[in-house]
C-alpha atoms as a PDB file:
ATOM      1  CA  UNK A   1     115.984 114.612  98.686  1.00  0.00           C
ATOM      2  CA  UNK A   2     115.582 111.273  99.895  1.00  0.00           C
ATOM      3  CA  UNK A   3     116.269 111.845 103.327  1.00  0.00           C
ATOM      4  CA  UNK A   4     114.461 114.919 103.382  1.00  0.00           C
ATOM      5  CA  UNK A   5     111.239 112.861 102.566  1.00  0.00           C
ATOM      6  CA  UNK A   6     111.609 110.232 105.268  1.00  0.00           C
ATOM      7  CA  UNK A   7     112.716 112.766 107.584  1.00  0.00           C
ATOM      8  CA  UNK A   8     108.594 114.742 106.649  1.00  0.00           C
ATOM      9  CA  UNK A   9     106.671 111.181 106.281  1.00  0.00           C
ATOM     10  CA  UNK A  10     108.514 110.703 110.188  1.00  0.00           C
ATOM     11  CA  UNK A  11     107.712 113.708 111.399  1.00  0.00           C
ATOM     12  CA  UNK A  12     104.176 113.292 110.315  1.00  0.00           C
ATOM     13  CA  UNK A  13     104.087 110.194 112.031  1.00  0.00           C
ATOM     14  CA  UNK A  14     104.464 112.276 115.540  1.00  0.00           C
ATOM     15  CA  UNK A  15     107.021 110.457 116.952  1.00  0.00           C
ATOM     16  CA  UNK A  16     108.059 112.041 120.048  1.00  0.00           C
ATOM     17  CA  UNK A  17     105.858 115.042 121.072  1.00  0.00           C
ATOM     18  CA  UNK A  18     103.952 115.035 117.708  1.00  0.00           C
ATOM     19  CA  UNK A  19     100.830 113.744 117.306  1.00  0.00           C
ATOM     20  CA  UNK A  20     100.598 110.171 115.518  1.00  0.00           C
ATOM     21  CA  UNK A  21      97.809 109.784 113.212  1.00  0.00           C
ATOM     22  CA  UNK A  22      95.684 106.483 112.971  1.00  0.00           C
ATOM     23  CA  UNK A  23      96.429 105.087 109.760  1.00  0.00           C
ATOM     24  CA  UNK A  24      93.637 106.345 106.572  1.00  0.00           C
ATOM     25  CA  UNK A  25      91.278 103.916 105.245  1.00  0.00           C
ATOM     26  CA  UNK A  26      89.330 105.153 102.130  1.00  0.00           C
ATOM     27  CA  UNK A  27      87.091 102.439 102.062  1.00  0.00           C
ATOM     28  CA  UNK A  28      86.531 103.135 105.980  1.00  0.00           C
ATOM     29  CA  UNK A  29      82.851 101.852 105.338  1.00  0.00           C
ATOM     30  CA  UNK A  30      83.636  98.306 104.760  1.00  0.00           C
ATOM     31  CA  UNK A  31      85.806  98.860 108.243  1.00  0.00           C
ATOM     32  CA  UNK A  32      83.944 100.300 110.835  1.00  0.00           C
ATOM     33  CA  UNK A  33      84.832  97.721 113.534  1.00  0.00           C
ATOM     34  CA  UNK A  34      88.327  98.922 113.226  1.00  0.00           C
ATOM     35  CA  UNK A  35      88.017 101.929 114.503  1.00  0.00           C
ATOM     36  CA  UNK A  36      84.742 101.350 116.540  1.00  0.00           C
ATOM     37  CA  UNK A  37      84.523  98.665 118.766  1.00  0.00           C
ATOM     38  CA  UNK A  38      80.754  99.096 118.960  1.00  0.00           C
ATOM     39  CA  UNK A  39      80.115  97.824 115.960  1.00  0.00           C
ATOM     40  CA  UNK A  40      81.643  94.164 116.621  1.00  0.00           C
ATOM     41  CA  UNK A  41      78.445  91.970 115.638  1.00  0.00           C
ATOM     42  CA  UNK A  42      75.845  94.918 114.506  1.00  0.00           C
ATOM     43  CA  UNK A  43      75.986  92.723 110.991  1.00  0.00           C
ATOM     44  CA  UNK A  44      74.399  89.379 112.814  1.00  0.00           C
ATOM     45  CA  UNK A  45      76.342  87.668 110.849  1.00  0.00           C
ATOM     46  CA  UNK A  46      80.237  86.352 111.080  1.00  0.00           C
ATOM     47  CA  UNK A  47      82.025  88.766 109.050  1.00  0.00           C
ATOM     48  CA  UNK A  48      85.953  88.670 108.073  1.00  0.00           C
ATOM     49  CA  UNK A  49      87.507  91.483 106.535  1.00  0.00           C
ATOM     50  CA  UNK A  50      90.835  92.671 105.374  1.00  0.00           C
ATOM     51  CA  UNK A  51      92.239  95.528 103.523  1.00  0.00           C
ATOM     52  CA  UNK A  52      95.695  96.530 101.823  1.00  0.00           C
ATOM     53  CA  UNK A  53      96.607 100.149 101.221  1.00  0.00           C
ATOM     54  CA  UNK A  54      99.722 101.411  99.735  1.00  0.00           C
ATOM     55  CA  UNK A  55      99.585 105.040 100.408  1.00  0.00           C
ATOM     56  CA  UNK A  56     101.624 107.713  97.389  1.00  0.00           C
ATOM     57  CA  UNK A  57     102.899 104.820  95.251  1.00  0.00           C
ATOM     58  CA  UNK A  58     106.590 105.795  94.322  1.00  0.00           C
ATOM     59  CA  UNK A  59     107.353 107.863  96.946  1.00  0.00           C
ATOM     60  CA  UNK A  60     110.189 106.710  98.979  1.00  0.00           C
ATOM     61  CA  UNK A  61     109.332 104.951 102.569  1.00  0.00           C
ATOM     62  CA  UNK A  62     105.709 105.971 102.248  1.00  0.00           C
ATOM     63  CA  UNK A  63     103.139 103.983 104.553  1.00  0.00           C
ATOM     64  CA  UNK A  64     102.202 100.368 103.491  1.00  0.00           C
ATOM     65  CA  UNK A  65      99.326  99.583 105.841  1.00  0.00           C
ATOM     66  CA  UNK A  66      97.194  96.302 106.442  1.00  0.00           C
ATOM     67  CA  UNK A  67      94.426  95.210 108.567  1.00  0.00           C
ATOM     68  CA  UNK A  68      92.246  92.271 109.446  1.00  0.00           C
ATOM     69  CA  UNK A  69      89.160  92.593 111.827  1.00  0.00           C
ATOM     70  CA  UNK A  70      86.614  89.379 112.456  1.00  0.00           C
ATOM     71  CA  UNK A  71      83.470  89.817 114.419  1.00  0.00           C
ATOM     72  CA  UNK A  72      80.417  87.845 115.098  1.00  0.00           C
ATOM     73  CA  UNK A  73      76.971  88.123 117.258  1.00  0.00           C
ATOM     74  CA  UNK A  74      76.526  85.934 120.052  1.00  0.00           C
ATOM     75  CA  UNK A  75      74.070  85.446 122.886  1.00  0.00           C
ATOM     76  CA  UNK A  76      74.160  85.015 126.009  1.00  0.00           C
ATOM     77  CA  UNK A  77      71.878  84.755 129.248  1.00  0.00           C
ATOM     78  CA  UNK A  78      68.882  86.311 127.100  1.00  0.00           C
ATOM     79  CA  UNK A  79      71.764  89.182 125.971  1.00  0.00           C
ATOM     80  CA  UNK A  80      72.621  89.878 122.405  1.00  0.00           C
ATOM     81  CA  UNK A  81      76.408  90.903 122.748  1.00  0.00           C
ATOM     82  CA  UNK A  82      79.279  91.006 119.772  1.00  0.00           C
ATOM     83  CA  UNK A  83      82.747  89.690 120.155  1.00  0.00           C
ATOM     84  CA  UNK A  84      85.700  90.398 117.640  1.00  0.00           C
ATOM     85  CA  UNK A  85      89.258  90.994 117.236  1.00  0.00           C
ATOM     86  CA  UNK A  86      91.391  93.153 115.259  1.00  0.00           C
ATOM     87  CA  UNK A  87      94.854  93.661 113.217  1.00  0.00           C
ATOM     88  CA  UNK A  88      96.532  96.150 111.863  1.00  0.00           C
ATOM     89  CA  UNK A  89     100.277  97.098 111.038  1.00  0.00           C
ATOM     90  CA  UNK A  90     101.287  99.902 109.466  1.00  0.00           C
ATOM     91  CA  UNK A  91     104.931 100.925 107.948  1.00  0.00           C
ATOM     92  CA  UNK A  92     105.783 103.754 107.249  1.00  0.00           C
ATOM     93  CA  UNK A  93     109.640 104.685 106.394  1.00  0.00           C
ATOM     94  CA  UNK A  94     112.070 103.192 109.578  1.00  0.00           C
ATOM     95  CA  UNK A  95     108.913 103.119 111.883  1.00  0.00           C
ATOM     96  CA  UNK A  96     106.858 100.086 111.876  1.00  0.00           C
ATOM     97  CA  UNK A  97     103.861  99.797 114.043  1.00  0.00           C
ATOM     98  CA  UNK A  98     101.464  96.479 115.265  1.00  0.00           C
ATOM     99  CA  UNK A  99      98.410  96.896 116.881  1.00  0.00           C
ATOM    100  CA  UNK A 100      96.071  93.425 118.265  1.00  0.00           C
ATOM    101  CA  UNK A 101      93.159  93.988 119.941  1.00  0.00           C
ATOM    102  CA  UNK A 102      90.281  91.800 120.970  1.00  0.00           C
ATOM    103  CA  UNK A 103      87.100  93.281 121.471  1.00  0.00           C
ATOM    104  CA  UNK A 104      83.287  93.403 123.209  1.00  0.00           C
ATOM    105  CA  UNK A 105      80.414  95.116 122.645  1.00  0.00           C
ATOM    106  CA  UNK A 106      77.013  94.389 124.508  1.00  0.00           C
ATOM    107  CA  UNK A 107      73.690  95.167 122.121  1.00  0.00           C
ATOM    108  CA  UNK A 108      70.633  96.658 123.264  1.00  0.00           C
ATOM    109  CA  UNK A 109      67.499  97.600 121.085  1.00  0.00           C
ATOM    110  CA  UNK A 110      66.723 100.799 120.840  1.00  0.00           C
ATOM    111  CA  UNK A 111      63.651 101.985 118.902  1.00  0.00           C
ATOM    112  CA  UNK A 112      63.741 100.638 115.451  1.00  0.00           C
ATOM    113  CA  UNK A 113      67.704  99.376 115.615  1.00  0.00           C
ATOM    114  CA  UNK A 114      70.140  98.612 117.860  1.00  0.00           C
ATOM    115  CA  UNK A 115      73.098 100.341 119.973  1.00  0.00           C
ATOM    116  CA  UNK A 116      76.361  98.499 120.413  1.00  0.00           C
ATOM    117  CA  UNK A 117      78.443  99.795 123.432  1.00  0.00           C
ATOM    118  CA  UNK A 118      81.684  98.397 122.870  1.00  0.00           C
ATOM    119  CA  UNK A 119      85.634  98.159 124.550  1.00  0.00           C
ATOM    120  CA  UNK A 120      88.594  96.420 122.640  1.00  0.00           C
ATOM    121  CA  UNK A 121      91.761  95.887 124.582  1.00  0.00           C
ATOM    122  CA  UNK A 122      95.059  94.783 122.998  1.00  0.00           C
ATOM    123  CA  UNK A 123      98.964  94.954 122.647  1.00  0.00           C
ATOM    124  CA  UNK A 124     100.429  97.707 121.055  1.00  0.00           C
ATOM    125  CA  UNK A 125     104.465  97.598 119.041  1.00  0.00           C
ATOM    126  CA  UNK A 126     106.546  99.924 118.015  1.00  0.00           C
ATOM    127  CA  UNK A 127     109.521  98.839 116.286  1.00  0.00           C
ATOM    128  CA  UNK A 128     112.293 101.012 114.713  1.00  0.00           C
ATOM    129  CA  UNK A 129     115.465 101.036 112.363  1.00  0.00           C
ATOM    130  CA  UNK A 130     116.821 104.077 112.350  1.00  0.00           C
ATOM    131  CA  UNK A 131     118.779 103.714 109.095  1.00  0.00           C
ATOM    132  CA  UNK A 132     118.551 104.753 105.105  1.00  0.00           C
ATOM    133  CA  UNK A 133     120.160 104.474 101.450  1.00  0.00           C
ATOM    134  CA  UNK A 134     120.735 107.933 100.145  1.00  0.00           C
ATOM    135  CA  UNK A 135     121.606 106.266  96.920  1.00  0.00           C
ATOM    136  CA  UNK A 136     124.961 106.133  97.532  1.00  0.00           C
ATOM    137  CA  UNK A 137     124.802 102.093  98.967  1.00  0.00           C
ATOM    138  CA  UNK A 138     125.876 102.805 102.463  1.00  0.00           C
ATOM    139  CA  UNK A 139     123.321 102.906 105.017  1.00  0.00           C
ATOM    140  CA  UNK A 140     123.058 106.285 107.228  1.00  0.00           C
ATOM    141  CA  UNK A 141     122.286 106.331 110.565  1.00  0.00           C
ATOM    142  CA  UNK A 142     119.774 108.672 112.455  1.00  0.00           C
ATOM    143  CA  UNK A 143     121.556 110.844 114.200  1.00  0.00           C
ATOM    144  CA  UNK A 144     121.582 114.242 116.013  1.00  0.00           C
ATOM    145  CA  UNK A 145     117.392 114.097 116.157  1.00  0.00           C
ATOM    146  CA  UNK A 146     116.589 113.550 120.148  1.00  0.00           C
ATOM    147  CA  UNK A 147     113.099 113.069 118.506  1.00  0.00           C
ATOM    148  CA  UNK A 148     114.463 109.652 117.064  1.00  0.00           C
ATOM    149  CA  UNK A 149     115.791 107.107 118.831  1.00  0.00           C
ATOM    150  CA  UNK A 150     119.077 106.301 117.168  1.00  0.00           C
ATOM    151  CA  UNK A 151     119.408 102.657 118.178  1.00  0.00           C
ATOM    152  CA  UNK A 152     116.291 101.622 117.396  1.00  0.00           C
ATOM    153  CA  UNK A 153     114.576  98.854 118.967  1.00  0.00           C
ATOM    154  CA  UNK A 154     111.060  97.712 119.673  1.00  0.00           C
ATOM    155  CA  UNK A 155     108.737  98.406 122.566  1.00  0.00           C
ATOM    156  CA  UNK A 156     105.363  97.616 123.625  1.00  0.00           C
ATOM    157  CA  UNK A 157     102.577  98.753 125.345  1.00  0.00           C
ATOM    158  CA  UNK A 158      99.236  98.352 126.293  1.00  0.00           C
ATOM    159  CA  UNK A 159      96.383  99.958 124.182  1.00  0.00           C
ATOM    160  CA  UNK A 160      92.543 100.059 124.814  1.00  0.00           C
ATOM    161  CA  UNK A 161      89.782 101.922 122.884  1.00  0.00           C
ATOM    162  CA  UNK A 162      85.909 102.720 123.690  1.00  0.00           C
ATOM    163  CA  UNK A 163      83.192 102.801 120.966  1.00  0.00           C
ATOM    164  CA  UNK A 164      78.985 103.441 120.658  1.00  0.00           C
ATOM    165  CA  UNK A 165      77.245 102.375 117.305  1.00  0.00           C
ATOM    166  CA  UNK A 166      73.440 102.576 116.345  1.00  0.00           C
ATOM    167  CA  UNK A 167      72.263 100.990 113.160  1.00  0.00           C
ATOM    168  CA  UNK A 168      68.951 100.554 111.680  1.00  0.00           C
ATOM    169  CA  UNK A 169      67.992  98.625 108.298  1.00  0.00           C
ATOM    170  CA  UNK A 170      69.101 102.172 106.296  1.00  0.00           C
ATOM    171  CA  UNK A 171      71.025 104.135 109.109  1.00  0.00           C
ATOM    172  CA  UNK A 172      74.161 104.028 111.163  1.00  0.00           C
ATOM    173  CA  UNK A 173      75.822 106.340 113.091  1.00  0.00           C
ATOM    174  CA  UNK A 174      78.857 105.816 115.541  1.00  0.00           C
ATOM    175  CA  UNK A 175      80.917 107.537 117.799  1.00  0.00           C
ATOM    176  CA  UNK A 176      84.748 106.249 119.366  1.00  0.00           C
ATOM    177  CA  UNK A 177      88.081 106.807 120.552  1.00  0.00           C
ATOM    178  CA  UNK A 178      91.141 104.868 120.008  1.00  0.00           C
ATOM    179  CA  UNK A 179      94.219 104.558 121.902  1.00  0.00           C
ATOM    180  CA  UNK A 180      92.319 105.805 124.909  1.00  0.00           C
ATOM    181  CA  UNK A 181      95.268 105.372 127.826  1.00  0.00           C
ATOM    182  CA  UNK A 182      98.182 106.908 124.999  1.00  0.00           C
ATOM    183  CA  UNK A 183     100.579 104.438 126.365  1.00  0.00           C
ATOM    184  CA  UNK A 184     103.667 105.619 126.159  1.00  0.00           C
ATOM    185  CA  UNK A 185     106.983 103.582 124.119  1.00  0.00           C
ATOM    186  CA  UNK A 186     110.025 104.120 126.060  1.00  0.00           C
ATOM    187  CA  UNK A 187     113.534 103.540 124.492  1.00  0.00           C
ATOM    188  CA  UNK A 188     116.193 103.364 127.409  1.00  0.00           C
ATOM    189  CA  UNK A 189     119.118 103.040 125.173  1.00  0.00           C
ATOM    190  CA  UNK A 190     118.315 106.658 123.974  1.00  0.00           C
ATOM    191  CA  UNK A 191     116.439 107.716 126.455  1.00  0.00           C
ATOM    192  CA  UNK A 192     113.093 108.501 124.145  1.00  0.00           C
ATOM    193  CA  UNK A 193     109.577 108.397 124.920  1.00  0.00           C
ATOM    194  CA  UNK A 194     107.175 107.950 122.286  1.00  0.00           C
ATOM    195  CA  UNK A 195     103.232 107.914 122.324  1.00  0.00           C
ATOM    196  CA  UNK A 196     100.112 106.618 120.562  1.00  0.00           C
ATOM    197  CA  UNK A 197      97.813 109.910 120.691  1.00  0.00           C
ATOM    198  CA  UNK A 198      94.133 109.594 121.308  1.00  0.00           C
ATOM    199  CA  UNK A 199      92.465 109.361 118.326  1.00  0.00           C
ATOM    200  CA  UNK A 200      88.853 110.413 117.769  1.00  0.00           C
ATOM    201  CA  UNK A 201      86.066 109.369 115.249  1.00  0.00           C
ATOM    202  CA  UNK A 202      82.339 109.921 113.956  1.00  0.00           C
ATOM    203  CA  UNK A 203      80.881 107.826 111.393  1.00  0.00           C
ATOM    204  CA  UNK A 204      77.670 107.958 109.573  1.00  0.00           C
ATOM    205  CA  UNK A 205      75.761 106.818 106.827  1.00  0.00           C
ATOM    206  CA  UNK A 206      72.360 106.395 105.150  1.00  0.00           C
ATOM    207  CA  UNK A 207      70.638 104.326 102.408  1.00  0.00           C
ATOM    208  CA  UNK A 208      68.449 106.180  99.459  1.00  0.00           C
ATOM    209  CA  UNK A 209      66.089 103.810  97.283  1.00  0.00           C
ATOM    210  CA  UNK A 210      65.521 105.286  94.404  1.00  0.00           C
ATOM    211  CA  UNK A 211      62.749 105.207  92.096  1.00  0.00           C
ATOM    212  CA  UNK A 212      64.240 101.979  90.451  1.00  0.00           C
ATOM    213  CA  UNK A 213      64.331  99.528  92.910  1.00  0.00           C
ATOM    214  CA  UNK A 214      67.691  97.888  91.477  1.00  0.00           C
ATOM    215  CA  UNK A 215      69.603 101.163  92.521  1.00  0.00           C
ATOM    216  CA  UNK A 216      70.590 102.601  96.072  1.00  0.00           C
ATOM    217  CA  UNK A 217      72.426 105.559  96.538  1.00  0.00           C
ATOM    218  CA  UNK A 218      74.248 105.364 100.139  1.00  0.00           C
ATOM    219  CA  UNK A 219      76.265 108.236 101.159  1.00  0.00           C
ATOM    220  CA  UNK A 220      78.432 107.795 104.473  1.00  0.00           C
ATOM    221  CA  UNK A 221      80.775 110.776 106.222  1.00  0.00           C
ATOM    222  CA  UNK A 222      83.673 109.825 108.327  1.00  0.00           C
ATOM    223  CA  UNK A 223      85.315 112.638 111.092  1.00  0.00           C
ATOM    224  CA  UNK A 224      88.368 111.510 112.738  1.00  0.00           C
ATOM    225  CA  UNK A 225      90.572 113.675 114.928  1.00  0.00           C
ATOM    226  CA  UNK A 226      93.367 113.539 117.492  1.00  0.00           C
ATOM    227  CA  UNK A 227      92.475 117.160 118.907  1.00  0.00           C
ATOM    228  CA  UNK A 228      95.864 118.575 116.630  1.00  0.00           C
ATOM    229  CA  UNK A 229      94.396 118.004 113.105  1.00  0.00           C
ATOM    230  CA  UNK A 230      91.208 116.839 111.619  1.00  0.00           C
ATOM    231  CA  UNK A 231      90.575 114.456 109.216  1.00  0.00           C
ATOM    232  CA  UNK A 232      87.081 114.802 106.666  1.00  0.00           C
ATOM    233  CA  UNK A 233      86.149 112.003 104.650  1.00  0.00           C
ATOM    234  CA  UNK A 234      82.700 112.478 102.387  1.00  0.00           C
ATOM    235  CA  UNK A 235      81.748 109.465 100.157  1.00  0.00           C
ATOM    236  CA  UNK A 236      78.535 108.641  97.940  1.00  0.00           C
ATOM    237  CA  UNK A 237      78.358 105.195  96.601  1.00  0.00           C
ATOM    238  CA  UNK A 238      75.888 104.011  93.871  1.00  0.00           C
ATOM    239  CA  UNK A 239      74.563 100.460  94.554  1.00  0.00           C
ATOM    240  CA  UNK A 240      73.184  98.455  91.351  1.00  0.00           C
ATOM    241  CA  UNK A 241      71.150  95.283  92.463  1.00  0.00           C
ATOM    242  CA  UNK A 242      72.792  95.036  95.515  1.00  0.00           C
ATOM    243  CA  UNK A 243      75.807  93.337  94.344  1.00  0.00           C
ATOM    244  CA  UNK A 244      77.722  96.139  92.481  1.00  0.00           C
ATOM    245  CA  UNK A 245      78.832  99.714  93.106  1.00  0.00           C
ATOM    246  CA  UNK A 246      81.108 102.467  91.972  1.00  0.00           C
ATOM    247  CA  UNK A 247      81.459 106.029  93.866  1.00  0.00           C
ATOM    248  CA  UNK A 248      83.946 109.164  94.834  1.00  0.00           C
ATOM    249  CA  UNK A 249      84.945 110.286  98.014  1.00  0.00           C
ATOM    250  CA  UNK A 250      86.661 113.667  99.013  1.00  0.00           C
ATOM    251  CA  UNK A 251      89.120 114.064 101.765  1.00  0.00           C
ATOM    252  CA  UNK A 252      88.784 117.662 103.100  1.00  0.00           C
ATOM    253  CA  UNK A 253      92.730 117.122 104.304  1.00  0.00           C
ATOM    254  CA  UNK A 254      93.428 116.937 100.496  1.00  0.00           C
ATOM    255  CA  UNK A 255      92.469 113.643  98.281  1.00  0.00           C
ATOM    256  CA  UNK A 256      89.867 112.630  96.011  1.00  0.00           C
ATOM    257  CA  UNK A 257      89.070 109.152  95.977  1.00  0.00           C
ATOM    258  CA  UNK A 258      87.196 106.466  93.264  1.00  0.00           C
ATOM    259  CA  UNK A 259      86.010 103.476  94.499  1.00  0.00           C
ATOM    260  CA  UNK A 260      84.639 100.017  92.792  1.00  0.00           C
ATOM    261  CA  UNK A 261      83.492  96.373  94.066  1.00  0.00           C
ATOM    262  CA  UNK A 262      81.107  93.476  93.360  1.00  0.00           C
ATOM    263  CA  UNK A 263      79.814  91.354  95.923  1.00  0.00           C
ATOM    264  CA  UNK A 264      80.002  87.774  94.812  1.00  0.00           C
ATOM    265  CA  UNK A 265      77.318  85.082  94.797  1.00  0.00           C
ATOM    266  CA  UNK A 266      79.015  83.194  97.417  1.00  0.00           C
ATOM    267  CA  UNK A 267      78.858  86.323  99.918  1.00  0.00           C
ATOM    268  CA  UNK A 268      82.619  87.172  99.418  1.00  0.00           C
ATOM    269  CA  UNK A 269      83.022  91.035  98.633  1.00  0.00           C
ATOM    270  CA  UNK A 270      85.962  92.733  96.911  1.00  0.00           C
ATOM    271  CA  UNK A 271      86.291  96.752  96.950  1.00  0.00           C
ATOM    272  CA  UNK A 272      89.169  98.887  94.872  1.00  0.00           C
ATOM    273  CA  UNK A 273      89.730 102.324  95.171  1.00  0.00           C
ATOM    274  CA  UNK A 274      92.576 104.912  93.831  1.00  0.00           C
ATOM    275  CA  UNK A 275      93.207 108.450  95.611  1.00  0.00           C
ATOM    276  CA  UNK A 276      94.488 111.230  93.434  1.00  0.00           C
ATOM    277  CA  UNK A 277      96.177 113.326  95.864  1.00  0.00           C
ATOM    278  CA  UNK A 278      95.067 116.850  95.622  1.00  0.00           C
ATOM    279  CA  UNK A 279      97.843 118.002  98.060  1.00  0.00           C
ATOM    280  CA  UNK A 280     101.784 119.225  97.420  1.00  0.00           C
ATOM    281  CA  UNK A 281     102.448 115.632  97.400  1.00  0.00           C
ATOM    282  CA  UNK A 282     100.560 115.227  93.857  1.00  0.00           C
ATOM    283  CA  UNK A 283     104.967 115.921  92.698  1.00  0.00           C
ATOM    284  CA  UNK A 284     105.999 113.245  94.289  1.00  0.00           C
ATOM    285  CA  UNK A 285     103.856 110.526  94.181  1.00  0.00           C
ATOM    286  CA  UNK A 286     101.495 107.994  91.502  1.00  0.00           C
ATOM    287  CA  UNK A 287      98.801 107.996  94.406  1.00  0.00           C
ATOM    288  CA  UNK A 288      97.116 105.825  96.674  1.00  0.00           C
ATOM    289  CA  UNK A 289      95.875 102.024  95.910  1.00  0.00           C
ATOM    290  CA  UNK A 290      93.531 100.225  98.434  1.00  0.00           C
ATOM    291  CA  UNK A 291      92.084  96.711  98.483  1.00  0.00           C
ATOM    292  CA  UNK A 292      89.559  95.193 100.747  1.00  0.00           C
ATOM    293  CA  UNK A 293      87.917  91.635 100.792  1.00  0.00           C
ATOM    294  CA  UNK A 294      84.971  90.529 103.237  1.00  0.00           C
ATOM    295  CA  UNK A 295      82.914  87.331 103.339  1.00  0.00           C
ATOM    296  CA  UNK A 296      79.927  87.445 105.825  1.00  0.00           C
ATOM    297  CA  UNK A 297      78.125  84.486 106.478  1.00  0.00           C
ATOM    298  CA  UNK A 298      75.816  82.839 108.793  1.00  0.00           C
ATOM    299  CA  UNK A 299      76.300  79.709 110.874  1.00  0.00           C
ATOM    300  CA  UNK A 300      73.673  77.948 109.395  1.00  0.00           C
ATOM    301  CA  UNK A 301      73.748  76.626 106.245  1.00  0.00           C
ATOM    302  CA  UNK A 302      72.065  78.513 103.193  1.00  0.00           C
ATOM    303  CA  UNK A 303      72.388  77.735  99.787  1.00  0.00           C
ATOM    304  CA  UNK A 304      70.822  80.256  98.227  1.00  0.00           C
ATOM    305  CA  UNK A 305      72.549  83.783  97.087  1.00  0.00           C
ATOM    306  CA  UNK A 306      73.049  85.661  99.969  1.00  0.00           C
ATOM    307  CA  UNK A 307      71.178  89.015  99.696  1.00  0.00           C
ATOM    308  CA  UNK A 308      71.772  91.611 102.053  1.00  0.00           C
ATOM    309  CA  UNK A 309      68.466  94.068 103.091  1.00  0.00           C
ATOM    310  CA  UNK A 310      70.924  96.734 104.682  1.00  0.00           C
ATOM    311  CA  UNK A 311      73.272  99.099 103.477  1.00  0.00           C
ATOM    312  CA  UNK A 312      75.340  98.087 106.278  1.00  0.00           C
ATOM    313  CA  UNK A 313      78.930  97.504 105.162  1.00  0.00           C
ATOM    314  CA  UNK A 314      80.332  95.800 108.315  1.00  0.00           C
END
């Protein structure tokens, strides 16, 4: 049974001629920048961010993903540009992948906020070790799959994404693609070619005042898509005073999600949230756990409580 499993997490990986699909942030509004190079510096502010996610807690080899993205504004010959760079590896049974990419967007207003048109450009790795523990204490080796290099090894490759993002005070709205070239990973030893598929995404999201002026309701609605299968993700957070919220989210591919967070008075921000898979996988698995922290600041010095006017999450 144990085999079986890694062999269906792999395979949903898309090594070979399957698609592989970008790793699943639910709290994909605290990430934007990711995923969307347009985005680096639409905060004005510095911002550092970094999430965990461990994805079906006790099932065997499932994906343990992290990610770090820092971005700031900067300006330069009368230009407002944004500059960032961004981390992410993700494991996920014998496969581990490492993506760094530094990135540039140039800012231009546009009616009453601001379009980023953005490029990142990095180093992509693929790394393998073909080998398990059925339980028995010897370690198998992949074999007889021309999908899966047997000896293993790690590759890289070069990896480049585009990205457009328009935010007002109480709107944003992006659109990008990821692993635009699909380099290619080739193992010579086997003689196996592997591929990061193009990967593409629409974001959105919107701030509601209420009556109360100490609550904000700000729904958001992430597509993302490598052409093969489609990914849904619909979330409504409830904002209290601008420092705490709680919401749900539903994945259309099969997950519903409750998230939590405070934003501290020094500007740092911590988000939780659990997914209660609503797939075949429910057997199998305690769900999904996900932490993210972010501290935005300015360059100059403010010691007041920093307050933020705009749903923006980035």
């Amino acid at each position: 049974m144990r085999r079986l499993i890694v062999i269906i997490l792999f395979g949903s990986a898309a090594l070979g001629t399957i698609a592989q699909q970008d790793p699943k942030f639910s709290q994909n509004m605290f990430l934007v920048p990711v995923y969307n190079p347009g985005a680096m510096g639409a905060s004005d502010r510095i911002c550092l961010a970094a999430a965990f996610r461990n994805q079906w807690t006790g099932l065997p080899d499932a994906p343990i993903t992290t990610t770090f993205t820092a971005h700031m504004p900067v300006n330069f010959l009368g230009r407002s540009h944004g500059i960032g760079l961004n981390l992410m590896n993700d494991n996920l049974a014998f496969n581990n992948d490492f993506l760094f990419s530094a990135a540039y967007a140039f800012r231009m207003d546009i009616g009453m906020g601001r379009l980023g048109i953005g490029a990142n450009f990095g180093l992509a790795n693929q790394s393998l070790t073909p080998t398990w523990d059925d339980g028995d204490g010897v370690m198998d080796q992949a074999e007889g799959d021309p999908a899966i290099p047997g000896s293993g090894g790690s590759v890289f490759g070069f990896d480049m994404g585009l990205g457009l993002f328009y935010n007002t005070e109480n709107l944003y709205v992006g659109v990008s693609t990821t692993h635009l070239n699909q380099t290619s990973f080739i193992y010579p030893e086997d003689n196996v070619e592997t591929k990061l598929i193009r990967h593409f995404y629409l974001t959105a999201g919107y701030n509601i005042q209420l009556t109360n002026p100490m609550f904000e309701i700000m729904p958001s609605v992430l597509v993302q898509t490598d052409a093969r299968s489609n990914h849904i993700y619909l979330n409504t957070n409830l904002r209290y005073n601008k420092r705490f919220w709680g919401g749900v989210s539903y994945s259309v591919s099969g997950a519903l999600t409750a998230l939590f967070g405070v934003e501290l008075l020094n500007g740092i921000l911590i988000g939780y949230s659990y997914d209660f898979e609503l797939s075949p996988l429910l057997k199998y698995n305690s769900g999904s756990h996900e932490v993210t922290v972010r501290y935005c600041f300015d360059l100059s010095v403010d010691r007041s409580p920093q307050k933020y006017k705009s749903i923006r999450f980035l």
